[in-house]
N, C-alpha and C. Protein backbone atom coordinates (compact mmCIF):
# COMPACT_ATOMS: atom_id res chain seq x y z
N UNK A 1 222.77 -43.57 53.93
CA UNK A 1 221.74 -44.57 54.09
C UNK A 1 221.58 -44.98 55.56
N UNK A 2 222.60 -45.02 56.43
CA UNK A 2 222.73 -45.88 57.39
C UNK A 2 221.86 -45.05 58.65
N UNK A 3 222.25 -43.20 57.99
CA UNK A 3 221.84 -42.28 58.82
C UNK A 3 220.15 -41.85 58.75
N UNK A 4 219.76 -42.59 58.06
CA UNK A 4 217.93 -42.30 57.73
C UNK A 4 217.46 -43.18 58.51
N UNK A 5 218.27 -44.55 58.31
CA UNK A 5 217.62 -45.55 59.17
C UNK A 5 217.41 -45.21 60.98
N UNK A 6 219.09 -44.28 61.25
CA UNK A 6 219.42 -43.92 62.72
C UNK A 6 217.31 -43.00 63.33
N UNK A 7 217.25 -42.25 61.99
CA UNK A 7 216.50 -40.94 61.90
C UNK A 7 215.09 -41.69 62.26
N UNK A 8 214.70 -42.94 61.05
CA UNK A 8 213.39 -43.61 61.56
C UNK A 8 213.06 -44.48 62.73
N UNK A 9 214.74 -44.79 62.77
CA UNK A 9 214.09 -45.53 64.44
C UNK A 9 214.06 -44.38 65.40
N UNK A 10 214.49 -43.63 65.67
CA UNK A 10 214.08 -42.73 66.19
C UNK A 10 213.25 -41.97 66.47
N UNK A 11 212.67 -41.65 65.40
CA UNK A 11 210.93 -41.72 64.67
C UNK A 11 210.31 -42.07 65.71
N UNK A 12 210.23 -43.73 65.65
CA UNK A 12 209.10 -44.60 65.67
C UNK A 12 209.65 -44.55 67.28
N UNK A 13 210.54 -44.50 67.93
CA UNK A 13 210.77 -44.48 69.28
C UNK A 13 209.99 -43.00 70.08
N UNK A 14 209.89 -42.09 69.21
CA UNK A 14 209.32 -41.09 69.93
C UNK A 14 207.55 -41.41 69.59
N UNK A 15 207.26 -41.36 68.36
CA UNK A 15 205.55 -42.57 68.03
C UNK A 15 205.51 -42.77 68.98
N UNK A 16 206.34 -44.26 69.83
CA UNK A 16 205.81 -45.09 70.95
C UNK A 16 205.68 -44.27 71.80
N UNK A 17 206.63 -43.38 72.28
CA UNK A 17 205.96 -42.72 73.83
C UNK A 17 205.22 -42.04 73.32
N UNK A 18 204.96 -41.50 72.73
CA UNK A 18 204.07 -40.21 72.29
C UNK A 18 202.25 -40.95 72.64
N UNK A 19 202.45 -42.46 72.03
CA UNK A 19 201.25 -43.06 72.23
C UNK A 19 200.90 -43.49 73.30
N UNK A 20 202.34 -44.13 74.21
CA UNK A 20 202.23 -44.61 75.45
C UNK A 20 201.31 -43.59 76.47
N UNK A 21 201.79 -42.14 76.04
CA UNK A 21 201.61 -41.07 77.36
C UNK A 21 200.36 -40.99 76.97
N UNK A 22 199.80 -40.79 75.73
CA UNK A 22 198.12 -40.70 75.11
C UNK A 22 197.27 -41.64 75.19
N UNK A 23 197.47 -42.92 75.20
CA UNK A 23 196.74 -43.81 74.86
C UNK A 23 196.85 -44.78 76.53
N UNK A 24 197.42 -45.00 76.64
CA UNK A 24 198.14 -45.75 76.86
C UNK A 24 198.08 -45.66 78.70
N UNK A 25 198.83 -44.63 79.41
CA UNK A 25 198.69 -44.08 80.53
C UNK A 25 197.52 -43.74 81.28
N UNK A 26 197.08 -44.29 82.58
CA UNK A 26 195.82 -43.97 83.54
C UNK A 26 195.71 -42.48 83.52
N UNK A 27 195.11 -42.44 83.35
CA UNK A 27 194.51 -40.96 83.79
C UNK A 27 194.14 -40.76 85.14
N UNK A 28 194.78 -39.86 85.68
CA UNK A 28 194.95 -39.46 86.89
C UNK A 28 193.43 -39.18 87.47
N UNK A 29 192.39 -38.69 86.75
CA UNK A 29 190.92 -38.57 87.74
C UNK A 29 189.87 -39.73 86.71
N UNK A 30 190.52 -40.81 86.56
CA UNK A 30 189.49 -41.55 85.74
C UNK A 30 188.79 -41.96 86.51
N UNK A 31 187.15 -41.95 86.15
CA UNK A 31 186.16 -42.96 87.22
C UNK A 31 186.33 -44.10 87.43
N UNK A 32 186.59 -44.84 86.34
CA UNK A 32 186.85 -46.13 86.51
C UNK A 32 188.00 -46.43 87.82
N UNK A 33 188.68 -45.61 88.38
CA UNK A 33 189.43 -45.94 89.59
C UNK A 33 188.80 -44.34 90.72
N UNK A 34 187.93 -45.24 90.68
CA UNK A 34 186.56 -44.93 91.51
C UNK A 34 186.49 -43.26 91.54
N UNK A 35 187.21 -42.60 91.05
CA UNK A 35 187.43 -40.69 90.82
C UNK A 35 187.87 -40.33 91.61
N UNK A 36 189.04 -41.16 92.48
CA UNK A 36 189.95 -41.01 93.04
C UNK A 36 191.12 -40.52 91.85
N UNK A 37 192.21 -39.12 92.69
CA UNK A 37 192.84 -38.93 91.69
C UNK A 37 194.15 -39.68 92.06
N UNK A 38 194.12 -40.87 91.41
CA UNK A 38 195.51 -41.62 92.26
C UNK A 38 196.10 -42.47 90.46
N UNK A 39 197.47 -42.67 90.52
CA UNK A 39 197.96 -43.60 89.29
C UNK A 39 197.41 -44.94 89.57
N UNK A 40 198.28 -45.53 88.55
CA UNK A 40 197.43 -47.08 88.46
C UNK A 40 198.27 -48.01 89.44
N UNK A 41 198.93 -47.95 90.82
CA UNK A 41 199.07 -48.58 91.49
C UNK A 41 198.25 -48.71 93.09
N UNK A 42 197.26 -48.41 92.55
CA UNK A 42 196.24 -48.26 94.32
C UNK A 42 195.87 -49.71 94.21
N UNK A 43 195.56 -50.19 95.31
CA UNK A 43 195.65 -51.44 95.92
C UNK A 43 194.78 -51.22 97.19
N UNK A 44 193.60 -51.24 97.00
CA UNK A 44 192.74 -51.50 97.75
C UNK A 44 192.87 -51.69 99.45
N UNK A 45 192.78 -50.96 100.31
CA UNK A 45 192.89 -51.42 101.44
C UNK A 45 194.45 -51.54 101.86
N UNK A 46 195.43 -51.07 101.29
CA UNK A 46 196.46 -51.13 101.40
C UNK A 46 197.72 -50.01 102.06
N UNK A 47 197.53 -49.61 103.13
CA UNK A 47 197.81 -48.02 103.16
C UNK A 47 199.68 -48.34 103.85
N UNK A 48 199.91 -47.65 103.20
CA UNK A 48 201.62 -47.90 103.65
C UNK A 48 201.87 -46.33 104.75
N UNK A 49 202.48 -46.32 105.56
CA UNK A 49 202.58 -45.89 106.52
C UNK A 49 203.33 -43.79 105.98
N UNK A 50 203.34 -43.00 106.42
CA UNK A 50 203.78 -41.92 105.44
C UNK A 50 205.31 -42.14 106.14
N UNK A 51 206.47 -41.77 105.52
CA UNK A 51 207.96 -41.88 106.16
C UNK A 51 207.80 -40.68 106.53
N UNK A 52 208.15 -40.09 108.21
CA UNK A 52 208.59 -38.93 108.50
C UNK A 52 209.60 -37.88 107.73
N UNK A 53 210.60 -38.41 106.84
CA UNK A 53 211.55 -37.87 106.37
C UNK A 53 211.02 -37.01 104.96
N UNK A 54 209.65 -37.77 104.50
CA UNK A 54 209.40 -36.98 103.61
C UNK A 54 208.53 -36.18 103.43
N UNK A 55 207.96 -36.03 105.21
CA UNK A 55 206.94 -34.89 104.84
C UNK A 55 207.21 -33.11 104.81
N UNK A 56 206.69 -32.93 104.05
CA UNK A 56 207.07 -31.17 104.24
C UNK A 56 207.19 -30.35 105.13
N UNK A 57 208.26 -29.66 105.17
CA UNK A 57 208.48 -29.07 106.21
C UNK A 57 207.47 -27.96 106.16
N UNK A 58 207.09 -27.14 107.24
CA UNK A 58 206.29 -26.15 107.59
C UNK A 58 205.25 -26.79 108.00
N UNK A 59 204.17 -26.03 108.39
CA UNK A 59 202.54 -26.16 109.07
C UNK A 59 201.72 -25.67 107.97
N UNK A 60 201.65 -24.67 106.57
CA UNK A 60 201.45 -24.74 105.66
C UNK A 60 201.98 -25.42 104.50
N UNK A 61 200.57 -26.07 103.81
CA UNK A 61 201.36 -26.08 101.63
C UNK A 61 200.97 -24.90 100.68
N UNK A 62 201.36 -24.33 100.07
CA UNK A 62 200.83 -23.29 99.05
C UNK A 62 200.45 -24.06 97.77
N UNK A 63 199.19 -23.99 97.31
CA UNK A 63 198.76 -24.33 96.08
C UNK A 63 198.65 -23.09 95.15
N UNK A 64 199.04 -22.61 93.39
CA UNK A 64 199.03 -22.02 92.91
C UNK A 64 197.21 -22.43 92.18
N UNK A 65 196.37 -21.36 92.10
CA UNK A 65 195.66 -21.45 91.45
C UNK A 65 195.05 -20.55 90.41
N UNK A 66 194.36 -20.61 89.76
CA UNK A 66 193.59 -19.27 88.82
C UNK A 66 193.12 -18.05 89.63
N UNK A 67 193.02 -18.69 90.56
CA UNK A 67 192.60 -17.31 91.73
C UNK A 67 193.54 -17.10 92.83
N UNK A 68 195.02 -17.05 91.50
CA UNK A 68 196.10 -16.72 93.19
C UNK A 68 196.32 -18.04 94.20
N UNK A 69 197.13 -18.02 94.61
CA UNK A 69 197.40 -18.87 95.62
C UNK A 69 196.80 -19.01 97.08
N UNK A 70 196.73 -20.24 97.16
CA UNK A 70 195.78 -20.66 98.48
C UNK A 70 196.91 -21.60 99.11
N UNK A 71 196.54 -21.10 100.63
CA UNK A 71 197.95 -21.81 101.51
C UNK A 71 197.23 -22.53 102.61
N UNK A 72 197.31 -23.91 102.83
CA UNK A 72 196.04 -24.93 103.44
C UNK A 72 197.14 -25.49 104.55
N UNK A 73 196.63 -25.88 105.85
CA UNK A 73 197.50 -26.99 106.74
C UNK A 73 198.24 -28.07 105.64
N UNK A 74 199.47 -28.55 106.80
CA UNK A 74 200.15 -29.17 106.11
C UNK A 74 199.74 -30.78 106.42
N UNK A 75 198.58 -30.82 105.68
CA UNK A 75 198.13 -32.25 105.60
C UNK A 75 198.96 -33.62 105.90
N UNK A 76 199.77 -33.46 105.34
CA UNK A 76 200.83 -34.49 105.47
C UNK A 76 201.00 -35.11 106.64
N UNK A 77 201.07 -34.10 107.66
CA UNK A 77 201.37 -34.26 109.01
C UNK A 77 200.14 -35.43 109.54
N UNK A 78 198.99 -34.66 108.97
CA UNK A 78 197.73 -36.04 109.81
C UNK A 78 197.55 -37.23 108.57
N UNK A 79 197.97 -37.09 107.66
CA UNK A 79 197.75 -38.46 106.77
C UNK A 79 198.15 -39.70 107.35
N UNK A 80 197.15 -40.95 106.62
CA UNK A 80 197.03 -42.13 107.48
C UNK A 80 198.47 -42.86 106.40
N UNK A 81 198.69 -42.69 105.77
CA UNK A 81 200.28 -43.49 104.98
C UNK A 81 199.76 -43.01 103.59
N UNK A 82 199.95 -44.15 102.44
CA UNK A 82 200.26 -43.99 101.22
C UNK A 82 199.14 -45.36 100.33
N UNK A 83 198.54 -45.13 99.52
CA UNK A 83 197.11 -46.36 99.06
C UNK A 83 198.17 -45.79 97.93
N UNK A 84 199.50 -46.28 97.16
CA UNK A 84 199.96 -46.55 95.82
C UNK A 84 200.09 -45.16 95.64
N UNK A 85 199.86 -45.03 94.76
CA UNK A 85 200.07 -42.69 94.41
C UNK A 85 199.33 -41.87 95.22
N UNK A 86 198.29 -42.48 95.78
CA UNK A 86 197.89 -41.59 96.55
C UNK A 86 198.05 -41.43 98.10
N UNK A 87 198.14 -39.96 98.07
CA UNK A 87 198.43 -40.36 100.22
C UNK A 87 196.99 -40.13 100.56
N UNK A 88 196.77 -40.99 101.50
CA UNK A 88 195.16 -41.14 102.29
C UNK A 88 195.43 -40.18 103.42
N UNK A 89 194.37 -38.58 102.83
CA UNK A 89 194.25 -38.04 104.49
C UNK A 89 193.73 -38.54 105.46
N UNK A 90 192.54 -39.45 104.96
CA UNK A 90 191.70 -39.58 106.21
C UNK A 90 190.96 -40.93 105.70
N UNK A 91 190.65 -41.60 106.57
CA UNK A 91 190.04 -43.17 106.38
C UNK A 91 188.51 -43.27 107.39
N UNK A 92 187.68 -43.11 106.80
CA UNK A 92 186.86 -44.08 108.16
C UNK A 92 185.70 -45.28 107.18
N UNK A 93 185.15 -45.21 107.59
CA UNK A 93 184.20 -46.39 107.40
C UNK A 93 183.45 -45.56 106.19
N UNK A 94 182.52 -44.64 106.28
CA UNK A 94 181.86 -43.77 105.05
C UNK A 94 182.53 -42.97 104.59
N UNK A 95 184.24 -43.17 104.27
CA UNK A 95 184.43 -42.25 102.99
C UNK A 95 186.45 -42.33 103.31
N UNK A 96 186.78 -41.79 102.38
CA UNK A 96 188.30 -41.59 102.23
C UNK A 96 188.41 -40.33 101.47
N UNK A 97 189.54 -39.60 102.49
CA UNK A 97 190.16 -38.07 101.65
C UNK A 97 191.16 -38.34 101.08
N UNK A 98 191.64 -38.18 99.96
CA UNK A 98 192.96 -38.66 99.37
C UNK A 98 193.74 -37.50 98.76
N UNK A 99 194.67 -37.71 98.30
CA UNK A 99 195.85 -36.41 97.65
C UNK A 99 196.56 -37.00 96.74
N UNK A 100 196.72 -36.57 95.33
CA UNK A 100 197.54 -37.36 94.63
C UNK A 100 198.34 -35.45 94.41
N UNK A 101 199.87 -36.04 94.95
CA UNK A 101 200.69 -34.82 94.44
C UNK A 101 201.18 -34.50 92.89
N UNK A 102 201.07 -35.51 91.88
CA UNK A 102 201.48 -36.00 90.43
C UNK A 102 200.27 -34.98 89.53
N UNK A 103 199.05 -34.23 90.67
CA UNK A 103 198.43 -33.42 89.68
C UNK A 103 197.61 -32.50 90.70
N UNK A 104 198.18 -32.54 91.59
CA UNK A 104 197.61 -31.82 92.81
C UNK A 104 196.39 -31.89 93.28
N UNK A 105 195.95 -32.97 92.98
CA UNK A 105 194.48 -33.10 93.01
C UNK A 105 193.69 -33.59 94.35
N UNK A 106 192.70 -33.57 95.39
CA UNK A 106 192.11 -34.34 96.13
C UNK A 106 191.23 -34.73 95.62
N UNK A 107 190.34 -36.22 96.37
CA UNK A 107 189.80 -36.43 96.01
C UNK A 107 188.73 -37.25 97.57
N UNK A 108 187.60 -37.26 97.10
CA UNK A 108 186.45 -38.21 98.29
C UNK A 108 186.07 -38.83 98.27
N UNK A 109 186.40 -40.35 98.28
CA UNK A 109 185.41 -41.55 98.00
C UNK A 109 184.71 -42.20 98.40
N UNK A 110 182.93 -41.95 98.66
CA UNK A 110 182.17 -42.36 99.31
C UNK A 110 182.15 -44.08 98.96
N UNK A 111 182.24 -44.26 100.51
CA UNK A 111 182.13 -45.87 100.52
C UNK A 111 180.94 -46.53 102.05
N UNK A 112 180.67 -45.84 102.52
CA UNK A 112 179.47 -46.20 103.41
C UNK A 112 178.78 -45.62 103.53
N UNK A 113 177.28 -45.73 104.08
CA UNK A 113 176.47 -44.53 105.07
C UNK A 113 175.67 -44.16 104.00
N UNK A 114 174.91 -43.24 104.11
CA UNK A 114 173.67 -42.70 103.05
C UNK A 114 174.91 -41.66 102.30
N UNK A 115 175.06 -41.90 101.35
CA UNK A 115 175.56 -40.76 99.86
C UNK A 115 175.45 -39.38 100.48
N UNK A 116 174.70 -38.92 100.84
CA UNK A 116 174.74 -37.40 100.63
C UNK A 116 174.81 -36.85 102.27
N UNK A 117 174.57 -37.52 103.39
CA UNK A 117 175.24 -37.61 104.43
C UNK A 117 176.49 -37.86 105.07
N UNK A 118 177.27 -38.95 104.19
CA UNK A 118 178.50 -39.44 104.12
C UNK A 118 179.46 -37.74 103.25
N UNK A 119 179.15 -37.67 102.19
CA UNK A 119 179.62 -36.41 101.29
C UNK A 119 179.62 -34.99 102.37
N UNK A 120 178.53 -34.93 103.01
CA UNK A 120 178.67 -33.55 103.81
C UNK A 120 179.42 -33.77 105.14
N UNK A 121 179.75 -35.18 105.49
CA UNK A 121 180.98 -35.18 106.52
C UNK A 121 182.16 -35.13 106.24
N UNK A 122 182.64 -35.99 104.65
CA UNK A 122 183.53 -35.75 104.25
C UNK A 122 184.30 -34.47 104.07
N UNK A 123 183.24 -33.50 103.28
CA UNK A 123 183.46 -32.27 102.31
C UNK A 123 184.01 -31.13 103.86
N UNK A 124 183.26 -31.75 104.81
CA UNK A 124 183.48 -30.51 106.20
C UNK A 124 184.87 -31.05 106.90
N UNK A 125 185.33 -32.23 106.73
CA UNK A 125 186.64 -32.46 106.94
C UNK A 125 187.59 -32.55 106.03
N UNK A 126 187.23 -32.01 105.05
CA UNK A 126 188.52 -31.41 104.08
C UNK A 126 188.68 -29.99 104.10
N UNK A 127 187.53 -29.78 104.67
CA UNK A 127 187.66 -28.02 104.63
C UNK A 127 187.83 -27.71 106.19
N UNK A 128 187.95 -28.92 107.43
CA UNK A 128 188.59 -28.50 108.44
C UNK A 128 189.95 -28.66 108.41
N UNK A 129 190.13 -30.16 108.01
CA UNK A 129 192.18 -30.89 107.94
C UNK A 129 192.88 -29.08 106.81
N UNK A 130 192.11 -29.08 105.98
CA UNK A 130 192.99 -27.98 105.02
C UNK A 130 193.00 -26.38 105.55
N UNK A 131 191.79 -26.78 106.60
CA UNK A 131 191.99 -24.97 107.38
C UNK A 131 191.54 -24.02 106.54
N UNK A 132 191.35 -23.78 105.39
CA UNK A 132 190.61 -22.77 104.84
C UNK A 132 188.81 -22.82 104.42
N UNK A 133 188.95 -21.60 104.43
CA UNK A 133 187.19 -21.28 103.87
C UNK A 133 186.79 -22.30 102.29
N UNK A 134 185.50 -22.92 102.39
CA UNK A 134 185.13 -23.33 101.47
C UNK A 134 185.16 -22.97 100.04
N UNK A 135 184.87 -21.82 100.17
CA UNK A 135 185.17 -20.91 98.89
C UNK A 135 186.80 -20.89 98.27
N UNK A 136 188.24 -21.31 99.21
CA UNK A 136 188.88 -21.01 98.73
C UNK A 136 189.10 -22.68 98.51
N UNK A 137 188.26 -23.43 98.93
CA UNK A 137 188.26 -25.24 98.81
C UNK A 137 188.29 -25.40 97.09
N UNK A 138 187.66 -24.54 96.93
CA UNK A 138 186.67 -24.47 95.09
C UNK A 138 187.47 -24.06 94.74
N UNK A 139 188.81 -23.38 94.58
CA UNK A 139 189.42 -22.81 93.91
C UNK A 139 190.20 -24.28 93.14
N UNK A 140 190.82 -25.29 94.38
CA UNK A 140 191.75 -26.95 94.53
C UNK A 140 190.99 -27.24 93.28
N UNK A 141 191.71 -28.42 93.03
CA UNK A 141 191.44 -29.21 92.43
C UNK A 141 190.87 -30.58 93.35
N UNK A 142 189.29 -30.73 93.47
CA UNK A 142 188.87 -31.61 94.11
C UNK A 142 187.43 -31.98 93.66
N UNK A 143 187.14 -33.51 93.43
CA UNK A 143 185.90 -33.93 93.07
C UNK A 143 185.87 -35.32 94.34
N UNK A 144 184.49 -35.54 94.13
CA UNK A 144 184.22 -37.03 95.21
C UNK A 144 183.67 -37.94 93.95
N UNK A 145 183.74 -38.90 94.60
CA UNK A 145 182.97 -40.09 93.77
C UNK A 145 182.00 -41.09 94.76
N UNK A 146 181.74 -41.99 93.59
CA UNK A 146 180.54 -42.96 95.16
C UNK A 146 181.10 -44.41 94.98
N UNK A 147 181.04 -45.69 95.82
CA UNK A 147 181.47 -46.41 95.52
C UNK A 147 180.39 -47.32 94.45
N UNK A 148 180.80 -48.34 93.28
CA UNK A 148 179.63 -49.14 92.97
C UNK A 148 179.27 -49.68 93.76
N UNK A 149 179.52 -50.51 94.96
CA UNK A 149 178.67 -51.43 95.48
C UNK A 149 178.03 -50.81 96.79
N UNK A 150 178.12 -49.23 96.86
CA UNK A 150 177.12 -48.27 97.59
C UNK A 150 175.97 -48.10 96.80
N UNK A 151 176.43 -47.44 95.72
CA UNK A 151 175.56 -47.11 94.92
C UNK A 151 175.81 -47.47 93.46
N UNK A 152 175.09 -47.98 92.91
CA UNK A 152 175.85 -48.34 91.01
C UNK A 152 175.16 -47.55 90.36
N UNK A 153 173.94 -46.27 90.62
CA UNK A 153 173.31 -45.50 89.76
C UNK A 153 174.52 -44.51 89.87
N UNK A 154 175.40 -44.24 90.91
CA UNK A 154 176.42 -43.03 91.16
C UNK A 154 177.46 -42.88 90.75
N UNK A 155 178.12 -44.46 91.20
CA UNK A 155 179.19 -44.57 90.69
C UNK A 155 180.01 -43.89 89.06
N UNK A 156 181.29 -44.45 89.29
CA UNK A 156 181.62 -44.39 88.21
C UNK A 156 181.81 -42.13 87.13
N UNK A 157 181.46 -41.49 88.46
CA UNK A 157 181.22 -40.44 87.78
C UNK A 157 181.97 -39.57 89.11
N UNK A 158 182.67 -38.57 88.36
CA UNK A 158 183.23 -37.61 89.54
C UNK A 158 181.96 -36.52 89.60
N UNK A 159 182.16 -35.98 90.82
CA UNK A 159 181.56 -34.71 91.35
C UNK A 159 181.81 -33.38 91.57
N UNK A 160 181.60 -32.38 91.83
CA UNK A 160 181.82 -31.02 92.15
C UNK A 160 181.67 -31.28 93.74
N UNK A 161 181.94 -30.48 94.39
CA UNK A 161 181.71 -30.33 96.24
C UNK A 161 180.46 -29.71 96.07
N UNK A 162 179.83 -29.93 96.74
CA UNK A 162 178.07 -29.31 96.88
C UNK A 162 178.39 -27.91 97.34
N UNK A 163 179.10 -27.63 97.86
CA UNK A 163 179.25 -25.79 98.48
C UNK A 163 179.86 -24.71 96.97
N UNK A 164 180.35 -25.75 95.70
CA UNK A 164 180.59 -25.36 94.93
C UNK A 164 180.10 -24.71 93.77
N UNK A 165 180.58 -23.72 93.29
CA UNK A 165 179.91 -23.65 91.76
C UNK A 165 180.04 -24.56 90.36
N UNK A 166 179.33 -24.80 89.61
CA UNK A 166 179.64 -25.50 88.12
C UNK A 166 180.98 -25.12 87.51
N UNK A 167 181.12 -23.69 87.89
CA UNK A 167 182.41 -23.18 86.69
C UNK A 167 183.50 -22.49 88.52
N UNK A 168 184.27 -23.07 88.36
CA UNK A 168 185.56 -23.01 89.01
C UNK A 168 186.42 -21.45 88.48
């Protein structure tokens, strides 16, 4: 008897995470945190400095992708610190490059300047900081978003890179 009971709490302890990780957990490219791919500790305006000790060694990173591996500068080196899970490559006034390593993802978040002017400065400094050809940009895992109070028809929705195709 004592050992069924051991069996259902056990049960119901794996239930809970099982729901926690499904239900429960941010989703790493949700719009609602602007389609930035970052966890649920970003904090607005908040960039913590990167520690020398933990950036990667070499001048390349290798990303594994469907099309073979792609080997990009080692970003790390020019990142502006840390916005919560995500490390901020690049900051200016119309837009932020970001990196969340938890799913390898970048991401672009237009926040000043005309939308589709702001996006083609961004998109050309991710494909300068990462050093490779655009085409092998499309292979990453990378979408932009817009901010609401740029735009609220935009917001709220991730993007493809304009140099990109629909199907990856």
């Amino acid at each position: 008897m004592k050992y069924s009971y051991i069996v259902i709490g056990v049960f119901i302890i794996i239930l809970g995470l099982v729901g926690y990780f499904v239900f429960l957990r941010p989703n790493a490219l949700n719009p609602e945190q602007h389609g930035q791919p970052t966890g649920n500790t970003q904090q607005p305006n908040k960039i913590i400095p990167v520690d020398p000790v933990s950036i990667p060694a070499g001048d390349k990173i290798s990303f594994g992708t469907a099309h073979g591996t792609v080997e990009v500068n080692n970003f790390y080196k020019v990142a502006k610190g840390y916005n919560g899970d995500a490390l901020v490559i690049q900051k200016t006034p119309e837009y932020e490059i970001i990196y969340n390593s938890a799913n390898s993802a970048f991401g672009i978040y237009i926040t000043g300047g005309q939308v589709g002017s702001s996006r083609t400065l961004a998109e050309a400094d991710l494909v300068n900081t990462l050093g490779i050809p655009q085409a092998q940009v499309c292979y990453l895992n990378v979408v932009w978003s817009v901010s609401a109070s740029l735009d609220k028809s935009m917001s709220g929705r991730n993007y493809p890179l304009s140099f990109c195709s629909k199907t990856r």
